[in-house]
Protein backbone atom coordinates (compact mmCIF):
# COMPACT_ATOMS: atom_id res chain seq x y z
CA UNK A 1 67.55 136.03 113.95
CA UNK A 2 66.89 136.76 117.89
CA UNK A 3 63.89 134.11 117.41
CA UNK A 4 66.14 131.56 116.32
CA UNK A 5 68.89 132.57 118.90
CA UNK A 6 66.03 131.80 121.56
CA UNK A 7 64.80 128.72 120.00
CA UNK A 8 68.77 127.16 119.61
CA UNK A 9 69.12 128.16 123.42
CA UNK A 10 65.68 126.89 124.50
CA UNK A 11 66.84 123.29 122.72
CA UNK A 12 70.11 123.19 124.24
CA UNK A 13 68.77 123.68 127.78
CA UNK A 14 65.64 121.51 127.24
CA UNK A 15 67.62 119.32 124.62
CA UNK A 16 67.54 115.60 126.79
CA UNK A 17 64.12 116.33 127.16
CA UNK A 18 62.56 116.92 123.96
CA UNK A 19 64.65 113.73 122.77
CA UNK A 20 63.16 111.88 125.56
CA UNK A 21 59.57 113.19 124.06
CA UNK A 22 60.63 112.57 120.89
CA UNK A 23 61.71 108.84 121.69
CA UNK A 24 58.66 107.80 123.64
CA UNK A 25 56.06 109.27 120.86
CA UNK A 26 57.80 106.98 118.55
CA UNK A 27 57.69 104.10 120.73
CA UNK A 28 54.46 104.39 122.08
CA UNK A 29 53.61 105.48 118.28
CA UNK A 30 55.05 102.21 117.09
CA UNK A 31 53.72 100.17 119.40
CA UNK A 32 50.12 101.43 119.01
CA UNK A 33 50.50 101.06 115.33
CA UNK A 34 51.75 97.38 115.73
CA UNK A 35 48.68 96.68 118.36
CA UNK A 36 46.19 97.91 116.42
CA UNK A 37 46.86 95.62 113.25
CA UNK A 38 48.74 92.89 115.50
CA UNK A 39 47.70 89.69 113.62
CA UNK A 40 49.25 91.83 110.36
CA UNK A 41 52.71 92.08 112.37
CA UNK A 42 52.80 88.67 113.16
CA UNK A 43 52.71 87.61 109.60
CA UNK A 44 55.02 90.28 108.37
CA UNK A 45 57.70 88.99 111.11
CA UNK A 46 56.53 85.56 110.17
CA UNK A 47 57.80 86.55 106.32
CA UNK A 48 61.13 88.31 107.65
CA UNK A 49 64.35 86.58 106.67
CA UNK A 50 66.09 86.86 109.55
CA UNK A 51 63.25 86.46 112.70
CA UNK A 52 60.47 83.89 110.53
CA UNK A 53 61.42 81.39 113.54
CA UNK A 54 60.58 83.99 116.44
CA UNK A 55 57.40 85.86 114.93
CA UNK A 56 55.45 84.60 118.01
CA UNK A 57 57.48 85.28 120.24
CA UNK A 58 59.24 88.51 119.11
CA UNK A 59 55.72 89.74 118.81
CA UNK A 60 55.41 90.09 122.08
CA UNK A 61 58.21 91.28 123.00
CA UNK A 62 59.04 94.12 120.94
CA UNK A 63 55.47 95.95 121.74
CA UNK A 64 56.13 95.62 125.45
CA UNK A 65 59.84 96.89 125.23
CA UNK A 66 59.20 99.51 123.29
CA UNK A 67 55.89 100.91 126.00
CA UNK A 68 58.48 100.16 128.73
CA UNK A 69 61.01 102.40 127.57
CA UNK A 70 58.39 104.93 126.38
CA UNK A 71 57.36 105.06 129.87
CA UNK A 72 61.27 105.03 131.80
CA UNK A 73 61.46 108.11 128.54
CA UNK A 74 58.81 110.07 129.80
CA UNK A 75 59.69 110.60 133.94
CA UNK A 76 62.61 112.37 135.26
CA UNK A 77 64.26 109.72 137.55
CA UNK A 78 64.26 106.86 135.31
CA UNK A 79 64.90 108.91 132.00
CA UNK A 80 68.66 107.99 131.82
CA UNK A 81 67.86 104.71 131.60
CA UNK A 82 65.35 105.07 129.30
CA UNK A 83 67.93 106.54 127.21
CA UNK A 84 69.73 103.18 127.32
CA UNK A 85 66.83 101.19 126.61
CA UNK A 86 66.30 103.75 123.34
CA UNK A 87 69.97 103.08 122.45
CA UNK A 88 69.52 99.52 122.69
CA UNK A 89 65.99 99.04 120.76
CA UNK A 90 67.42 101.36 118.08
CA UNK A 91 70.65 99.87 117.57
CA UNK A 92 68.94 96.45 117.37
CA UNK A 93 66.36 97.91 114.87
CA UNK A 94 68.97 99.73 112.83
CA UNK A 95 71.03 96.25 112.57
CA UNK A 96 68.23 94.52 111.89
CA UNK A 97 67.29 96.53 108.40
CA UNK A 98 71.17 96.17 107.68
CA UNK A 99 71.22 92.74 107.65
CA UNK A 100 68.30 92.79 105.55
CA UNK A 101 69.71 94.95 102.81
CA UNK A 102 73.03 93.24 102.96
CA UNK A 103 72.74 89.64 103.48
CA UNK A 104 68.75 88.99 102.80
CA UNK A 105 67.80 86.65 99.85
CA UNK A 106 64.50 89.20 99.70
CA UNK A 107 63.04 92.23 101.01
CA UNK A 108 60.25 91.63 103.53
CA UNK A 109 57.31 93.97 103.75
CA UNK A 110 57.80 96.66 106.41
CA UNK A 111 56.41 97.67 109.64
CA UNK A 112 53.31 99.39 110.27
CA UNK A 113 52.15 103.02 110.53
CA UNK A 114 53.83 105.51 109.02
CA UNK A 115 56.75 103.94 108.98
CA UNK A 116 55.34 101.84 106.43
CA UNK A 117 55.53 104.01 103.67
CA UNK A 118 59.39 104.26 103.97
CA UNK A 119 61.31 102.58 101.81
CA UNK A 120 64.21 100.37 103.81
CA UNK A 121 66.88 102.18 102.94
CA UNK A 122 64.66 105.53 103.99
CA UNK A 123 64.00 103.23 107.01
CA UNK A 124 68.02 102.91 107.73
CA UNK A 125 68.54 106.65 107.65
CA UNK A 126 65.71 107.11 109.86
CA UNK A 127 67.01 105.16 112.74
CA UNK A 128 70.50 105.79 112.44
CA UNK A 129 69.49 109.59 113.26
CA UNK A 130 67.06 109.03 116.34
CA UNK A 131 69.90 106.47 117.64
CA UNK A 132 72.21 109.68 117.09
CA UNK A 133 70.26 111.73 118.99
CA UNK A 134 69.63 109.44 121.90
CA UNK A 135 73.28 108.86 122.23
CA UNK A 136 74.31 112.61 122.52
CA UNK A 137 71.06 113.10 124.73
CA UNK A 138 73.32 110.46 126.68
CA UNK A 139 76.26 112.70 126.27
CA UNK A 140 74.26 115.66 127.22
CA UNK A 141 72.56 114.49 130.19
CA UNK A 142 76.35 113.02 131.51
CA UNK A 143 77.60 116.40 131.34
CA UNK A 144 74.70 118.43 132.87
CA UNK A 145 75.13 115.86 136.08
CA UNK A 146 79.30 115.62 135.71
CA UNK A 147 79.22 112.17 134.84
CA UNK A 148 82.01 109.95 133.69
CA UNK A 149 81.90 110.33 129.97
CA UNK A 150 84.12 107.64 129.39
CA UNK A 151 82.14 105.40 131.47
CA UNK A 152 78.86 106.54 129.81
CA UNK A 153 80.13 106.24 126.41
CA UNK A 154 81.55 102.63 127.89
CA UNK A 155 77.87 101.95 129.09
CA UNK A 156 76.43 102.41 125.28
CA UNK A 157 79.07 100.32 123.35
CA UNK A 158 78.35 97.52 125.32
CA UNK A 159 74.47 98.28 125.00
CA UNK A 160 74.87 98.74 121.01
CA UNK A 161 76.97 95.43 121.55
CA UNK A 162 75.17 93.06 122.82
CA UNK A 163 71.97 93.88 120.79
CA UNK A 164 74.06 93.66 117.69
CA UNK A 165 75.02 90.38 118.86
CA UNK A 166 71.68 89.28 119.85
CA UNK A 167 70.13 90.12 116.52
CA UNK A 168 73.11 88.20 114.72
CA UNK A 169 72.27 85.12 116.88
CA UNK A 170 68.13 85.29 116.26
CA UNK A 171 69.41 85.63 112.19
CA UNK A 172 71.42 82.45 112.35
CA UNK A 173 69.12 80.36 114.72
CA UNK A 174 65.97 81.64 112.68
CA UNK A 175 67.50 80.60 109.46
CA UNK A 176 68.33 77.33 110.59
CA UNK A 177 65.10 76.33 111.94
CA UNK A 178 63.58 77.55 109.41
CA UNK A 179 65.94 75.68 106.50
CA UNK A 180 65.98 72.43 108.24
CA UNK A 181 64.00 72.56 111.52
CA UNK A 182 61.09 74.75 110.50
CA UNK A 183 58.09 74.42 113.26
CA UNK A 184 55.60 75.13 110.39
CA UNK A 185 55.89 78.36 109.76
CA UNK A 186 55.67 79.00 106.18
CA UNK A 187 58.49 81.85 104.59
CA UNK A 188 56.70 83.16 101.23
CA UNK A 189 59.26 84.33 99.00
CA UNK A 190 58.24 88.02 97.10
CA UNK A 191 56.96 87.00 93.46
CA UNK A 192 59.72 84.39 92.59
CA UNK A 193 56.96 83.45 89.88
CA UNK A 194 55.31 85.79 86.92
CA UNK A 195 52.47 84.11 84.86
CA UNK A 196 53.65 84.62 81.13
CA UNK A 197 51.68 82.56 79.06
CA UNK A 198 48.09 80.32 78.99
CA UNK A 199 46.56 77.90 76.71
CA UNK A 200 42.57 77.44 76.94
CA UNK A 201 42.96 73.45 76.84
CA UNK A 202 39.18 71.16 75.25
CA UNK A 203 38.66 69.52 78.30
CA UNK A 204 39.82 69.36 81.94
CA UNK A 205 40.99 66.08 81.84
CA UNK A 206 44.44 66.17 80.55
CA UNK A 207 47.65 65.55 82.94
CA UNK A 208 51.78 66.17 81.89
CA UNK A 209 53.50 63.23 80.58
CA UNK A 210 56.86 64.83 80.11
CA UNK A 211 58.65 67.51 78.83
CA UNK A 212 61.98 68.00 76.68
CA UNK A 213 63.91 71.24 75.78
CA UNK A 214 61.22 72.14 73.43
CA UNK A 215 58.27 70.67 74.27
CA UNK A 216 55.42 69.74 76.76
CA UNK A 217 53.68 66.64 76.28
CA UNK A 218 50.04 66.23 77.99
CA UNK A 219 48.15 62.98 78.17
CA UNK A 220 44.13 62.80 78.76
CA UNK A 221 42.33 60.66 81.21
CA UNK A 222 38.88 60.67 78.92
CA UNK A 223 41.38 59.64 75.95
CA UNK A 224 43.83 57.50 77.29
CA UNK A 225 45.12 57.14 73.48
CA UNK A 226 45.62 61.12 72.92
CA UNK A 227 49.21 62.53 73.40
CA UNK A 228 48.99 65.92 73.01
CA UNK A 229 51.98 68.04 71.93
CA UNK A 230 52.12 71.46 72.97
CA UNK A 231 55.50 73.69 72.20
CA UNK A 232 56.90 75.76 75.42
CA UNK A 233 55.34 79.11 74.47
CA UNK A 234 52.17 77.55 74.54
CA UNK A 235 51.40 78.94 70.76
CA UNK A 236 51.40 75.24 68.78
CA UNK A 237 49.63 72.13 69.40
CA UNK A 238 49.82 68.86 68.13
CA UNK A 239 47.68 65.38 68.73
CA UNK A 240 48.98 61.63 68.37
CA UNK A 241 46.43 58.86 68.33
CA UNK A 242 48.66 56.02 69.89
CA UNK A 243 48.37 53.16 68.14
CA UNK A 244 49.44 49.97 70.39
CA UNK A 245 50.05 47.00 68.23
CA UNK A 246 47.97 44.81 70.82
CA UNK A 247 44.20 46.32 72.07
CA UNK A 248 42.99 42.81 73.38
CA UNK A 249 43.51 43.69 77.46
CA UNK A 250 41.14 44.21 79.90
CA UNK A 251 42.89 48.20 80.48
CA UNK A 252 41.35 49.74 83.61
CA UNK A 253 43.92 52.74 84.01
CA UNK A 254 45.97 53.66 81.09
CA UNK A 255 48.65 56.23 81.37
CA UNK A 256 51.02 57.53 78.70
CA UNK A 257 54.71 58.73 79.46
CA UNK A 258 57.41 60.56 77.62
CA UNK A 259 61.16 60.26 77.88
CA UNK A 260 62.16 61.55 74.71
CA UNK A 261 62.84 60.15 72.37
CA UNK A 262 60.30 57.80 73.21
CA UNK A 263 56.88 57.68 75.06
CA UNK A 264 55.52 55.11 77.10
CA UNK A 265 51.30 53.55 76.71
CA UNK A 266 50.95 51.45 80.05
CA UNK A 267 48.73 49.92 82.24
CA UNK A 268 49.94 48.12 85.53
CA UNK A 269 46.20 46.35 86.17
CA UNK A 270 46.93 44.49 82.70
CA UNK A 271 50.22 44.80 82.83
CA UNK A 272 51.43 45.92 80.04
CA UNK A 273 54.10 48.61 78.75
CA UNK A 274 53.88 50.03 75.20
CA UNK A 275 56.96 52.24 73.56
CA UNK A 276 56.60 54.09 71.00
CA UNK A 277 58.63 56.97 69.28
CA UNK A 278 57.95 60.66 69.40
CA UNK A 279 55.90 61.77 66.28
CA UNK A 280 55.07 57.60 65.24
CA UNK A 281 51.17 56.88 66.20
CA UNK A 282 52.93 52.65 66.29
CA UNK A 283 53.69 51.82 69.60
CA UNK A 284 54.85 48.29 70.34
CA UNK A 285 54.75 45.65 73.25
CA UNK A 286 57.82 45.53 75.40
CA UNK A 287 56.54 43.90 78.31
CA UNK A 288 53.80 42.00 79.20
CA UNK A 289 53.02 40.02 82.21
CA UNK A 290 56.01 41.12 84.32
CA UNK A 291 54.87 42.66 86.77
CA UNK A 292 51.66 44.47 88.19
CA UNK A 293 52.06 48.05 89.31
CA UNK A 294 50.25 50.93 90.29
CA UNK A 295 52.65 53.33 89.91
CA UNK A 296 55.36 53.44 86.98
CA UNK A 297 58.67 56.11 86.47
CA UNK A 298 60.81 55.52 83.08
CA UNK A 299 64.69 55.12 83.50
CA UNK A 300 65.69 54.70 80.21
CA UNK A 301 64.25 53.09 77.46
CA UNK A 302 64.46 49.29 79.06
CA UNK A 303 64.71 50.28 82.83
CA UNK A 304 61.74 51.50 84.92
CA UNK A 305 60.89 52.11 88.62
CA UNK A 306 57.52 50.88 90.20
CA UNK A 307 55.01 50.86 93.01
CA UNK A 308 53.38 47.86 93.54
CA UNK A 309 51.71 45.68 95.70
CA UNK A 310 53.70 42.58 97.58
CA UNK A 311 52.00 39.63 97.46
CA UNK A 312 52.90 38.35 100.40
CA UNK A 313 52.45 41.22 102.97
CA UNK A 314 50.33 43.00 101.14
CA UNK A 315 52.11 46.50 101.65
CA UNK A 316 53.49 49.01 99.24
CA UNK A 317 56.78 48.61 97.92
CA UNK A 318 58.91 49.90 95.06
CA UNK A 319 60.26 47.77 92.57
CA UNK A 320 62.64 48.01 89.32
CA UNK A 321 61.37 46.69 85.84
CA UNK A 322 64.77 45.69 83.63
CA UNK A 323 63.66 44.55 80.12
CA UNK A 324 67.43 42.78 79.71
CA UNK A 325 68.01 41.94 83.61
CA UNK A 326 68.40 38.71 85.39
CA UNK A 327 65.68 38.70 87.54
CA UNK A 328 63.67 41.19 85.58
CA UNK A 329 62.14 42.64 88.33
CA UNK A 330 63.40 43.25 92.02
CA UNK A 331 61.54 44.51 94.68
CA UNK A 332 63.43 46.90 97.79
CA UNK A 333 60.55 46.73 100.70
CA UNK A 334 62.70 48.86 102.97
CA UNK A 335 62.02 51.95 101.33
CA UNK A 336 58.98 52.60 102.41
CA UNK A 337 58.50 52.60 105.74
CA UNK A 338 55.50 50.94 107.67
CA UNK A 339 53.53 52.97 110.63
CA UNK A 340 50.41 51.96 110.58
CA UNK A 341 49.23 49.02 107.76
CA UNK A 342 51.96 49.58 105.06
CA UNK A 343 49.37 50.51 102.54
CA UNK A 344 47.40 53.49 103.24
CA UNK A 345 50.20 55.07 105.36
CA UNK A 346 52.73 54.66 102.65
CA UNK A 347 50.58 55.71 99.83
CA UNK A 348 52.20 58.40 97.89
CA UNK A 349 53.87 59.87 94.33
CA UNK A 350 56.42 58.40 92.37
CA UNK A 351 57.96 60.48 90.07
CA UNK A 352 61.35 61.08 87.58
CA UNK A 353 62.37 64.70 88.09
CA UNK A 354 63.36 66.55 84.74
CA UNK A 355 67.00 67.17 83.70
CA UNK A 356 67.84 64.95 86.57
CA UNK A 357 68.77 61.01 87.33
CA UNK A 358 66.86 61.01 90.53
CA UNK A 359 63.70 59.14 91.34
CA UNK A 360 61.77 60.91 94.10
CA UNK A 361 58.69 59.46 96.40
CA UNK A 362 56.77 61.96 98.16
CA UNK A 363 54.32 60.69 100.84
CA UNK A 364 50.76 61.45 100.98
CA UNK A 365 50.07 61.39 104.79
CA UNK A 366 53.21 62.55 106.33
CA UNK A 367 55.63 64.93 106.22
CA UNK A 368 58.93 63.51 104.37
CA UNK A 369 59.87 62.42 100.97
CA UNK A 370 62.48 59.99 99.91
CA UNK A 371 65.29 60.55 96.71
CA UNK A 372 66.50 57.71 95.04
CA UNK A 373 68.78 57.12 92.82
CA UNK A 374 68.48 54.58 89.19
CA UNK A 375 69.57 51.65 91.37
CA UNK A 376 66.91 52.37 93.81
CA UNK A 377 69.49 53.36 96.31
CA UNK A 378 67.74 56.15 98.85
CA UNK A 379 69.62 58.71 99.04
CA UNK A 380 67.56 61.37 101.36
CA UNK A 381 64.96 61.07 103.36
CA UNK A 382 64.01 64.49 103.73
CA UNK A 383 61.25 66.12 106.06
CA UNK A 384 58.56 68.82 104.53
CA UNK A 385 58.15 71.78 106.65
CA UNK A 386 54.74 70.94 108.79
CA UNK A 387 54.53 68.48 111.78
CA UNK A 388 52.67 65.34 110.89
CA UNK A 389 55.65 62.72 111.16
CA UNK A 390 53.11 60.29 111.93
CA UNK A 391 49.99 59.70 108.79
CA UNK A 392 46.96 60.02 110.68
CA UNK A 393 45.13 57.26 109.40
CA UNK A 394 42.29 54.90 110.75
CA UNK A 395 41.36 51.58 108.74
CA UNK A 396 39.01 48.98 108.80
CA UNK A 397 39.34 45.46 107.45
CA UNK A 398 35.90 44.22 105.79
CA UNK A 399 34.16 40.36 105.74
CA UNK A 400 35.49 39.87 102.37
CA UNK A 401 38.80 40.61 103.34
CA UNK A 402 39.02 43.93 101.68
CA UNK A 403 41.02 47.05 103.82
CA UNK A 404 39.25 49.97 103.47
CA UNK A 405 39.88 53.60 105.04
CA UNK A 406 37.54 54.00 107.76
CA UNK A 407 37.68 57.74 108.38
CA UNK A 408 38.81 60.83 106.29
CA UNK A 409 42.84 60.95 106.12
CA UNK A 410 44.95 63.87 107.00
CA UNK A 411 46.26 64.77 103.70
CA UNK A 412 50.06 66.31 103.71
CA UNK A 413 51.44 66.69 100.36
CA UNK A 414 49.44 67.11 97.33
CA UNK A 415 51.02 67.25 94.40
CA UNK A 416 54.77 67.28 93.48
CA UNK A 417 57.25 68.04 90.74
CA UNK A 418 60.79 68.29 90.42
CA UNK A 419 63.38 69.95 88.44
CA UNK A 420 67.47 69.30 89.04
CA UNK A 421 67.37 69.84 93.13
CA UNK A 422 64.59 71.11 93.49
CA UNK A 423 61.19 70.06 94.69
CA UNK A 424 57.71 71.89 94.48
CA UNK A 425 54.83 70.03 96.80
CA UNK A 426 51.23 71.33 96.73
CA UNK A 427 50.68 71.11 100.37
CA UNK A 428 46.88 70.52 102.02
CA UNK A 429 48.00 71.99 105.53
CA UNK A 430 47.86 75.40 106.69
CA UNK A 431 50.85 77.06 108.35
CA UNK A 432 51.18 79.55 111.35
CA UNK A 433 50.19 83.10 110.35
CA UNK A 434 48.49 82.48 107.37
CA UNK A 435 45.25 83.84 105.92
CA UNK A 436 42.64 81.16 105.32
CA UNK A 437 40.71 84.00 102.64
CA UNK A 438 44.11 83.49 100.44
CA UNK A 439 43.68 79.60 101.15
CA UNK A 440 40.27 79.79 99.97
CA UNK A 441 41.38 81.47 96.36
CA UNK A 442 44.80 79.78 96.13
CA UNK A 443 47.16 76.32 96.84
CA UNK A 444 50.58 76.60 98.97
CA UNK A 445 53.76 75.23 96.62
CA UNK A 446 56.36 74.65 98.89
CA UNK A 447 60.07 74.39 97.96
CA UNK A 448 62.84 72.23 99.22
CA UNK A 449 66.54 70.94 98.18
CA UNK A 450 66.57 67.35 97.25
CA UNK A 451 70.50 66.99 98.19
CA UNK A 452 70.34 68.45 101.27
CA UNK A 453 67.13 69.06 104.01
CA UNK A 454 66.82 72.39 103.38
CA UNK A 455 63.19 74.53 102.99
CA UNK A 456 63.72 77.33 100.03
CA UNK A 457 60.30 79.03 100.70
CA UNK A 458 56.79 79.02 99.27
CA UNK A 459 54.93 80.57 97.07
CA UNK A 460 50.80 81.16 96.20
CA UNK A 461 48.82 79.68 93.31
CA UNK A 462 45.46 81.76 92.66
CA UNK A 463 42.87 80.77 90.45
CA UNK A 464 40.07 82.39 89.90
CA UNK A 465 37.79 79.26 88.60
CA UNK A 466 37.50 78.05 91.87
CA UNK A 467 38.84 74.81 90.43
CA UNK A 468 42.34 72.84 92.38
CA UNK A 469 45.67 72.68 90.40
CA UNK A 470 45.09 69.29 88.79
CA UNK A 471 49.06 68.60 87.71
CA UNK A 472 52.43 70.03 87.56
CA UNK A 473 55.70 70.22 85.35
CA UNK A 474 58.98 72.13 86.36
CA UNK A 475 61.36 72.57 83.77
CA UNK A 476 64.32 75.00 83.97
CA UNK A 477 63.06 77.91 83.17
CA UNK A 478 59.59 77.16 83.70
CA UNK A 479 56.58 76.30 86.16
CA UNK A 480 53.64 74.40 84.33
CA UNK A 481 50.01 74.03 85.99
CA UNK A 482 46.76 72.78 84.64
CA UNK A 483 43.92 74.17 86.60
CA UNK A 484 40.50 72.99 85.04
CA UNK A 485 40.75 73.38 81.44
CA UNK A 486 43.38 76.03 81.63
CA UNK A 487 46.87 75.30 81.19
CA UNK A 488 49.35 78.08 82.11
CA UNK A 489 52.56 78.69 82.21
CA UNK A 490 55.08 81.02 85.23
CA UNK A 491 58.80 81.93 84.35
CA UNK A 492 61.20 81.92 87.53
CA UNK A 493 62.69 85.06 87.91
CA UNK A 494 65.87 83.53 88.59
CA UNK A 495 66.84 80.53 87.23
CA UNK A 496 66.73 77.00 88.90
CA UNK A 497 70.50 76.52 88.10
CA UNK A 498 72.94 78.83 87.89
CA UNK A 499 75.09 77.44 84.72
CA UNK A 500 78.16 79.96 85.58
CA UNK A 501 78.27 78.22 89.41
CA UNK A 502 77.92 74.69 88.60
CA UNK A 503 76.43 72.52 91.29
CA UNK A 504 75.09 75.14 93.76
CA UNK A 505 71.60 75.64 94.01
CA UNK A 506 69.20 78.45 93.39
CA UNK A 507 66.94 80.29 95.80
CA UNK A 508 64.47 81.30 93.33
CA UNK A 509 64.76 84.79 94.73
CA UNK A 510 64.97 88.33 93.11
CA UNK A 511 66.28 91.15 95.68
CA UNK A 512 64.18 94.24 94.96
């Protein structure tokens, strides 16, 4: 008992002290930690929810803050304001894992050290009682030099304050930069996908031509006549020979399409479009001669958007194919827009997304994509997250008049496949903070809103053939890849739409 009588008495003399110690160790403790592994802390801060725009920055800035006020802890003459500076960096920290916990879509990965180990709400707790005990070291050391309390304890609400204030501010400017003015700085969100399901495919040449509630429909590129059936738990498959009533064409690229009930035998070099329906191996001319195309989307069962080539200017445009209209086809050249040649720079996808009316183009070589409605209307143009606004392109014309590409192009966006408003684009460019070993093993789908420019987040897709994602279907419930011969299937782990709140979107995001 007179040992701990001693001991109480010894910490109530020495009691701003050992906080001080206390303090600084687990600054200069923290700060070592984050040093040490200092390209790791930049990509944790680069995944935070609320500081993803700041990592760089914020870096910095925390490691020397927190040395400072180890050092004003640790000498006599400046430790009252290292007290502050502790109040400050504690309160900011502590409001910083609250926002987290309360308002946070996900659950970042933590900090280093031992701290890492904590759970957040461990974390919380933690902080809340070392900012405890550096305010009533404040207390402490007003009374022992017959301070103003009131002004002290004035002092540290404006302290606590301000930093409150200043995290609120980096949460609100972070997430808008990195929702619609993100400087390429990728936010991965924590497993929004879990592989469920595979299907060892005969060959690796087979791409999606559609999907309905039940079903996935694959066509081949070895057998352009092969539609493949395959039901959504992967389990059944089934194979149509189509049968066009009309072979004699000189076919150079045909594609199949489904939009059930129908699907869709094509080839724009002919060109020629064949519909058949579901389950009948008959498929029968419904136009011919119309118009060329190298790129085709089904409307409806007479109405189709295209990609072709004017011949007159030679650039890109996108056209509309209606079997019953007058004109049948009608060409809008201002949606996509020249840089460069108005070929090459404009190249891109055109593609229907599923359960939706929209038609979306997503360029190749630059960093936006466009979403248009049946009429061909644009209603977005919408930016992806990285930087190249311009396609970096550099092309040659030939003596026989043909244009050719004369060096390597800068390759943005990949692949791409939609699902009500939502986008997924493979991307081919790196962002800040990432690790080019996952890179190596894995492609970057990246997630935006189609009715609004907004970035969701991004996710990894490993492989461990060593083989690229070759296509890509997203249904509602469902993400769809073929890699090589292997055709597998990912559940979101919340849905895409949210049928109880009707027209708001989704973040694909679980919190933990």
């Amino acid at each position: 008992m007179l040992l701990i009588m001693i001991v109480i008495k010894y910490i109530r003399k020495y009691f701003v002290q050992i906080v001080s110690a206390l303090l600084a160790f687990l600054f200069i403790y923290a700060a070592f930690s984050k040093a040490i592994e200092f390209e790791a802390f930049q990509v944790q801060l680069a995944q935070s929810p609320l500081l993803s725009a700041y990592a760089g920055f914020i870096s910095y800035a925390v490691l020397i803050v927190e040395v400072l006020v180890a050092v004003l802890l640790l000498f006599p003459k400046t430790n009252r304001q290292g007290l502050y500076g502790s109040v400050g960096l504690m309160t900011a920290f502590t409001f910083y894992i609250y926002l987290i916990l309360l308002f946070s879509d996900f659950i970042p990965c933590s900090c280093g050290g031992i701290l890492e180990k904590m759970g957040w709400g461990e974390h919380l707790i933690f902080n809340i009682f070392f900012l405890l005990l550096a305010v009533v070291a404040l207390y402490v050391h007003a009374k022992a030099k017959q301070n103003n309390i009131k002004r002290e304890f004035k002092y540290v609400s404006w302290i606590m304050l301000t930093n409150i204030v200043i995290v609120v501010g980096l949460f609100v400017a972070s997430e808008h930069i990195m929702k619609v003015e993100n400087s390429f700085i990728r936010r991965f969100l924590q497993y929004p996908i879990i592989e469920e399901g595979s299907l060892k495919l005969d060959n690796s040449f087979y791409y999606f031509a559609g999907a309905d509630n039940d079903h996935i429909y694959l066509g081949n590129r070895n057998f352009p006549q092969l539609l493949t059936t395959v039901d959504t738990g992967l389990e059944q498959t089934d194979k149509l020979k189509i049968l066009p009533d009309n072979l004699a064409h000189p076919f150079k690229k045909i594609e199949v399409q489904v939009k059930s009930p129908f699907y869709y035998f094509y080839d724009g070099t002919v060109p020629v479009i064949y519909r058949g329906k579901l389950g009948d191996t008959k498929a029968q001319t419904i136009s011919f001669g119309d118009a060329y195309f190298t790129q085709l989307a089904v409307l409806d069962s007479s109405k189709f958007a295209l990609r072709t080539q004017s011949s007159q200017t030679k650039d890109l445009v996108i056209g509309s194919l209606d079997l019953y209209g007058k004109p049948k086809v009608s060409f809008f050249p201002a949606i996509l827009e020249k840089q460069v040649d108005g070929f090459f720079d404009v190249d891109g996808k055109l593609i229907g997304g599923e359960n939706m009316g929209n038609l979306i183009y997503t360029y190749s070589y630059r960093n936006q994509f466009i979403v248009l409605d049946k009429n061909l209307e644009v209603l977005q143009r919408l930016n992806t997250i990285d930087t190249t606004s311009i396609a970096k392109i550099s092309t040659a014309s030939l003596s026989d008049g043909q244009h050719k590409l004369s060096t390597p192009p800068l390759r943005v966006n990949s692949k791409s496949a939609a699902n009500k408003n939502f986008i997924f684009i493979i991307s081919d460019l790196m962002g800040k903070y990432e690790s080019q070993e996952a890179w190596k093993n894995a492609k970057v789908v990246d997630i935006y809103r189609m009715d609004r420019q907004e970035y969701v987040g991004s996710f990894y897709l490993y492989n461990d053939s060593g083989k690229s994602v070759s296509d890509m279907l997203v249904t509602e419930k469902y993400l769809y890849v073929i890699i090589g011969d292997k055709l597998q299937r990912f559940y979101f782990r919340k849905p895409l739409y949210d049928k109880n709140n009707a027209g708001e979107a989704e973040n694909l995001i679980v919190k933990e």
